[in-house]
C-alpha atoms as a PDB file:
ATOM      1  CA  UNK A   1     -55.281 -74.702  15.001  1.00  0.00           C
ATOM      2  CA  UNK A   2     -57.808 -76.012  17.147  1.00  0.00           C
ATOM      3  CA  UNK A   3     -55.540 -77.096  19.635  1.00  0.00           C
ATOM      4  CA  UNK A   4     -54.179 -73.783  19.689  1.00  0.00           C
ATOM      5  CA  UNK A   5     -57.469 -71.831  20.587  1.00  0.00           C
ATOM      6  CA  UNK A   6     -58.106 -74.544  22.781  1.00  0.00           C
ATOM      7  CA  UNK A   7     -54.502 -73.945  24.683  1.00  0.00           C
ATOM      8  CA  UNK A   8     -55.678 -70.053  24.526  1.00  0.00           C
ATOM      9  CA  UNK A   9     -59.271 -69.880  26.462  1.00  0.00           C
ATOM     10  CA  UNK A  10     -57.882 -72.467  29.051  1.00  0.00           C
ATOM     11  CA  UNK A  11     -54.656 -70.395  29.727  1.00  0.00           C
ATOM     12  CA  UNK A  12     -56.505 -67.520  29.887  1.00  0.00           C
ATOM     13  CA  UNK A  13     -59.010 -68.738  32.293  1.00  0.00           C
ATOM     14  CA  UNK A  14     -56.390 -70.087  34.448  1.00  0.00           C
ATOM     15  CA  UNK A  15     -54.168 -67.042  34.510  1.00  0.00           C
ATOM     16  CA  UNK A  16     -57.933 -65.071  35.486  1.00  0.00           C
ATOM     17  CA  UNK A  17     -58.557 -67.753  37.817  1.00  0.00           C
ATOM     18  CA  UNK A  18     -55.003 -67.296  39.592  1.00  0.00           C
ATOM     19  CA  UNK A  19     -55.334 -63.391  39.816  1.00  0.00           C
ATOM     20  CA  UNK A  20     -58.615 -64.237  41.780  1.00  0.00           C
ATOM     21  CA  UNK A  21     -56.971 -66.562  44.718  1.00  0.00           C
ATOM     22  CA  UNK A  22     -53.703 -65.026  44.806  1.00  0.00           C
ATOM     23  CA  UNK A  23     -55.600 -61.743  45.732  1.00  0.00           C
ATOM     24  CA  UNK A  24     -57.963 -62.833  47.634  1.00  0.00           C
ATOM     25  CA  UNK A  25     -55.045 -64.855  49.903  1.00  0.00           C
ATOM     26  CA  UNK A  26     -52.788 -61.996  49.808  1.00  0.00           C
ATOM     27  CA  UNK A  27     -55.681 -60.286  51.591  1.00  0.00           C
ATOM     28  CA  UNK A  28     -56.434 -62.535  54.527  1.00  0.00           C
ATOM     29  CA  UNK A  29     -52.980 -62.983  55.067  1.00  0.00           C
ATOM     30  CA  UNK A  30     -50.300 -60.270  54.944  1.00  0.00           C
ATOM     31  CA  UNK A  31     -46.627 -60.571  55.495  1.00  0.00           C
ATOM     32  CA  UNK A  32     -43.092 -61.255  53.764  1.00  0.00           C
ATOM     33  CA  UNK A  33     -44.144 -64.799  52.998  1.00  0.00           C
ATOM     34  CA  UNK A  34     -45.675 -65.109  49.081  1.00  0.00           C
ATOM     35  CA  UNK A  35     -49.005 -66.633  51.024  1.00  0.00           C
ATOM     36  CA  UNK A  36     -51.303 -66.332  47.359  1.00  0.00           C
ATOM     37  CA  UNK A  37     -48.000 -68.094  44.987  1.00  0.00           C
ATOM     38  CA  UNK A  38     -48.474 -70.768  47.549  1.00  0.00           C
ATOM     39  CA  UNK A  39     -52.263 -71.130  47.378  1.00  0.00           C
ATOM     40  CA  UNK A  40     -52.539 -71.192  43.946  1.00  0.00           C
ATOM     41  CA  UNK A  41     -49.713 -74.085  43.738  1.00  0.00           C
ATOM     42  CA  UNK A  42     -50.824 -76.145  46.394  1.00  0.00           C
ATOM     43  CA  UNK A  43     -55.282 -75.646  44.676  1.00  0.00           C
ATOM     44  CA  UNK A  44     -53.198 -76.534  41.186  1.00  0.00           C
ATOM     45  CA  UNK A  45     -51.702 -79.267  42.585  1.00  0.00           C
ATOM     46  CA  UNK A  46     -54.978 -80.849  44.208  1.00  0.00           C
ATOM     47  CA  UNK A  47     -57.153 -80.264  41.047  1.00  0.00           C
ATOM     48  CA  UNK A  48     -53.953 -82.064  38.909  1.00  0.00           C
ATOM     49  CA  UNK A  49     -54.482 -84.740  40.886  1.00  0.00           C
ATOM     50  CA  UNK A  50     -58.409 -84.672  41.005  1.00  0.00           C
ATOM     51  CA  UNK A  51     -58.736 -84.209  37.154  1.00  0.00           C
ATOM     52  CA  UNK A  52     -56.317 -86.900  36.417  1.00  0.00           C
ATOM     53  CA  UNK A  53     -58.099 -89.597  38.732  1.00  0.00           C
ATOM     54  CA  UNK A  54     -60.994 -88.981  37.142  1.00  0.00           C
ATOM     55  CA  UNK A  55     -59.581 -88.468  33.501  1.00  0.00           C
ATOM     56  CA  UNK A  56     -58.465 -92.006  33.687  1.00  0.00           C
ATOM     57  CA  UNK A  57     -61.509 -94.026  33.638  1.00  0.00           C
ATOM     58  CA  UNK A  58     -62.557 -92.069  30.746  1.00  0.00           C
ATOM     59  CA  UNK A  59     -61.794 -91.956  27.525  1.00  0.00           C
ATOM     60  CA  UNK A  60     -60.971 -88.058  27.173  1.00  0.00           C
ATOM     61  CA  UNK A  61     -59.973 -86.222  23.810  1.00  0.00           C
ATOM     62  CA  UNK A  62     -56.473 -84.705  23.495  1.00  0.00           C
ATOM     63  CA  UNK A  63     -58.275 -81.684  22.659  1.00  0.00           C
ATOM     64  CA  UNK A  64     -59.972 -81.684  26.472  1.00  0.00           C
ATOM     65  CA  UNK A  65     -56.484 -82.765  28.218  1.00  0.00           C
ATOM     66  CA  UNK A  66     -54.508 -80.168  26.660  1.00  0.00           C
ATOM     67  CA  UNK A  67     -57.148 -77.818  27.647  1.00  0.00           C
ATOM     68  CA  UNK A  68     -57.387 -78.586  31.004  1.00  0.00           C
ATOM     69  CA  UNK A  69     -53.489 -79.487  32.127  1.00  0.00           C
ATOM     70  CA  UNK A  70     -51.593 -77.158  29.407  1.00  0.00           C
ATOM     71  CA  UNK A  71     -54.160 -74.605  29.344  1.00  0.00           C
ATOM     72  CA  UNK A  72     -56.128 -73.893  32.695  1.00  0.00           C
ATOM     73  CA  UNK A  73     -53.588 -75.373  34.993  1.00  0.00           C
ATOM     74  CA  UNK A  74     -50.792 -74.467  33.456  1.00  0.00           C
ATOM     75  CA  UNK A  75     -52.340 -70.777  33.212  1.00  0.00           C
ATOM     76  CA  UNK A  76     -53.201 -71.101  37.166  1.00  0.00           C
ATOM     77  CA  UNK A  77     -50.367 -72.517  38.991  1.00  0.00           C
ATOM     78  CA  UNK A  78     -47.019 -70.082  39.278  1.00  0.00           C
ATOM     79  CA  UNK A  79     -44.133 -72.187  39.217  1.00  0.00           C
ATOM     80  CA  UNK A  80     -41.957 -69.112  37.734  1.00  0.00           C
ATOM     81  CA  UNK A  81     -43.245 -66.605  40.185  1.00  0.00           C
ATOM     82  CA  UNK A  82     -42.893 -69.165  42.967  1.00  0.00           C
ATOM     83  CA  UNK A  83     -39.523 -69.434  42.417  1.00  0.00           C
ATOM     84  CA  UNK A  84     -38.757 -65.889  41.876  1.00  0.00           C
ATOM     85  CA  UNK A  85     -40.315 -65.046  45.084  1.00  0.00           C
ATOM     86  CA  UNK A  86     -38.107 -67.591  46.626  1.00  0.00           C
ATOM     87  CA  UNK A  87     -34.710 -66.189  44.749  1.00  0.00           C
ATOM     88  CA  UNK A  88     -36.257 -62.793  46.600  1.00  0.00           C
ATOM     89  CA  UNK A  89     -36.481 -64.106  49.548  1.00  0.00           C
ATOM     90  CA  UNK A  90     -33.096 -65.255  49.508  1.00  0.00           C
ATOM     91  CA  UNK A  91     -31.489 -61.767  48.661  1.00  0.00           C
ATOM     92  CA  UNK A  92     -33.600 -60.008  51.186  1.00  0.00           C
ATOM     93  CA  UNK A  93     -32.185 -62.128  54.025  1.00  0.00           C
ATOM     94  CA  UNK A  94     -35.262 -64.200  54.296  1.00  0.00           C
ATOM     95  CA  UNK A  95     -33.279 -67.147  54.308  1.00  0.00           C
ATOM     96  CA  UNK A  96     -35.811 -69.360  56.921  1.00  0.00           C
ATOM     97  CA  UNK A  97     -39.049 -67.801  54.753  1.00  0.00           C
ATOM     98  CA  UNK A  98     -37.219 -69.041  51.684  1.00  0.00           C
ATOM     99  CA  UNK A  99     -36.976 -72.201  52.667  1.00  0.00           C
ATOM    100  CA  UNK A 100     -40.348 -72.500  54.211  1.00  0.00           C
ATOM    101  CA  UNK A 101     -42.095 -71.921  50.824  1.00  0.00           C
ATOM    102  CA  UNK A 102     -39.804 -74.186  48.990  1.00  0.00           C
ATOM    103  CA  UNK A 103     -40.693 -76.848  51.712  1.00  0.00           C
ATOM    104  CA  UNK A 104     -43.754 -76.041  51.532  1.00  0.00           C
ATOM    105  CA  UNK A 105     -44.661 -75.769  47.793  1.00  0.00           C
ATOM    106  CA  UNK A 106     -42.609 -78.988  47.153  1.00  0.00           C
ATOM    107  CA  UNK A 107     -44.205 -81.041  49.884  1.00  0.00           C
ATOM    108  CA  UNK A 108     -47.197 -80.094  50.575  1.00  0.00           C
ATOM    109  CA  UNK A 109     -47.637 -79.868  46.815  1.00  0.00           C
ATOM    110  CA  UNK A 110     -46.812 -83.361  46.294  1.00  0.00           C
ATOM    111  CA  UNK A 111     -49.331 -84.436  48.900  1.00  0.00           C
ATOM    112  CA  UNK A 112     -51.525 -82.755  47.455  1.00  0.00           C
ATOM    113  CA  UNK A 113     -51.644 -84.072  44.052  1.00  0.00           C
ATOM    114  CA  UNK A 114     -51.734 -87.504  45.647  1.00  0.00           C
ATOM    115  CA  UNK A 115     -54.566 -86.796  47.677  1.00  0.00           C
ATOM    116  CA  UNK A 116     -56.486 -85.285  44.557  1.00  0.00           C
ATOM    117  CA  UNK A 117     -56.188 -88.140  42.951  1.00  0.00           C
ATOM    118  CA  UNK A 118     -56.843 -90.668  46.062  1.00  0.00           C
ATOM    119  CA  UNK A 119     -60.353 -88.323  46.235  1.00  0.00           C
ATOM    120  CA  UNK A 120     -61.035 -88.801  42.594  1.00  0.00           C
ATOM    121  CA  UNK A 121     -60.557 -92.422  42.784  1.00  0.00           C
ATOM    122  CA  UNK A 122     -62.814 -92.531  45.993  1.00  0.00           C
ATOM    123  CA  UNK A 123     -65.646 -90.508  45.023  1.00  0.00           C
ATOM    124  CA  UNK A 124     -66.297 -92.508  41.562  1.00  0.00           C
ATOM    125  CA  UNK A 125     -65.726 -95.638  43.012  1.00  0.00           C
ATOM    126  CA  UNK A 126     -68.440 -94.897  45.620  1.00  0.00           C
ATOM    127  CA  UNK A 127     -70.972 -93.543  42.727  1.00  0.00           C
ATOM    128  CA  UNK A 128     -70.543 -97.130  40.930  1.00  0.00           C
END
């Protein structure tokens, strides 16, 4: 049960959380191109990476993992809505903007998460 309630306040946090940057970067920049499903994807993959770096050289509770990776960042990142706005990018013709944010998500994603863990690893190594 606890897990539960635990999955609960961080998915609802991270679904709050995503509303917040997806908004705010659908209002500095405007256009076909899902600019905010991006964001939030590439921020989710950076903190993944951060969090686990860091998660590593402690001894963390299940209760505080599922929390933070099932819960918050699974609440905040879009994969579903990234690739719906892809499959309608697709049908609208949008074939180059398509493939931009699948490049885009996937890759710079990926980088990303390596570089938020890289960071992680760098920043507590320097505090020793």
């Amino acid at each position: 049960m606890l897990k539960l309630l635990v999955l609960l306040a961080g998915g609802a946090l991270g679904t709050l959380l995503r509303y917040v940057v997806s908004g705010l970067t659908y209002r500095l920049l405007v256009g076909a191109f899902p600019w905010g499903t991006l964001m939030v994807n590439l921020v989710g993959s950076f903190l993944a990476g951060c969090i686990w770096g860091l998660f590593e050289m402690k001894d963390i509770s299940p209760q505080a993992r599922a929390f933070v990776f099932l819960g918050l960042l699974g609440g905040f990142t879009t994969f579903s809505t990234y690739t719906l706005e892809t499959l309608n990018l697709f049908r609208e013709g949008e074939t180059k903007l398509a493939l931009l944010n699948v490049a885009a998500s996937n890759i710079l994603g990926l980088a990303l998460v390596i570089a938020g863990f890289v960071l992680s690893k760098m920043i507590v190594g320097a505090a020793r």
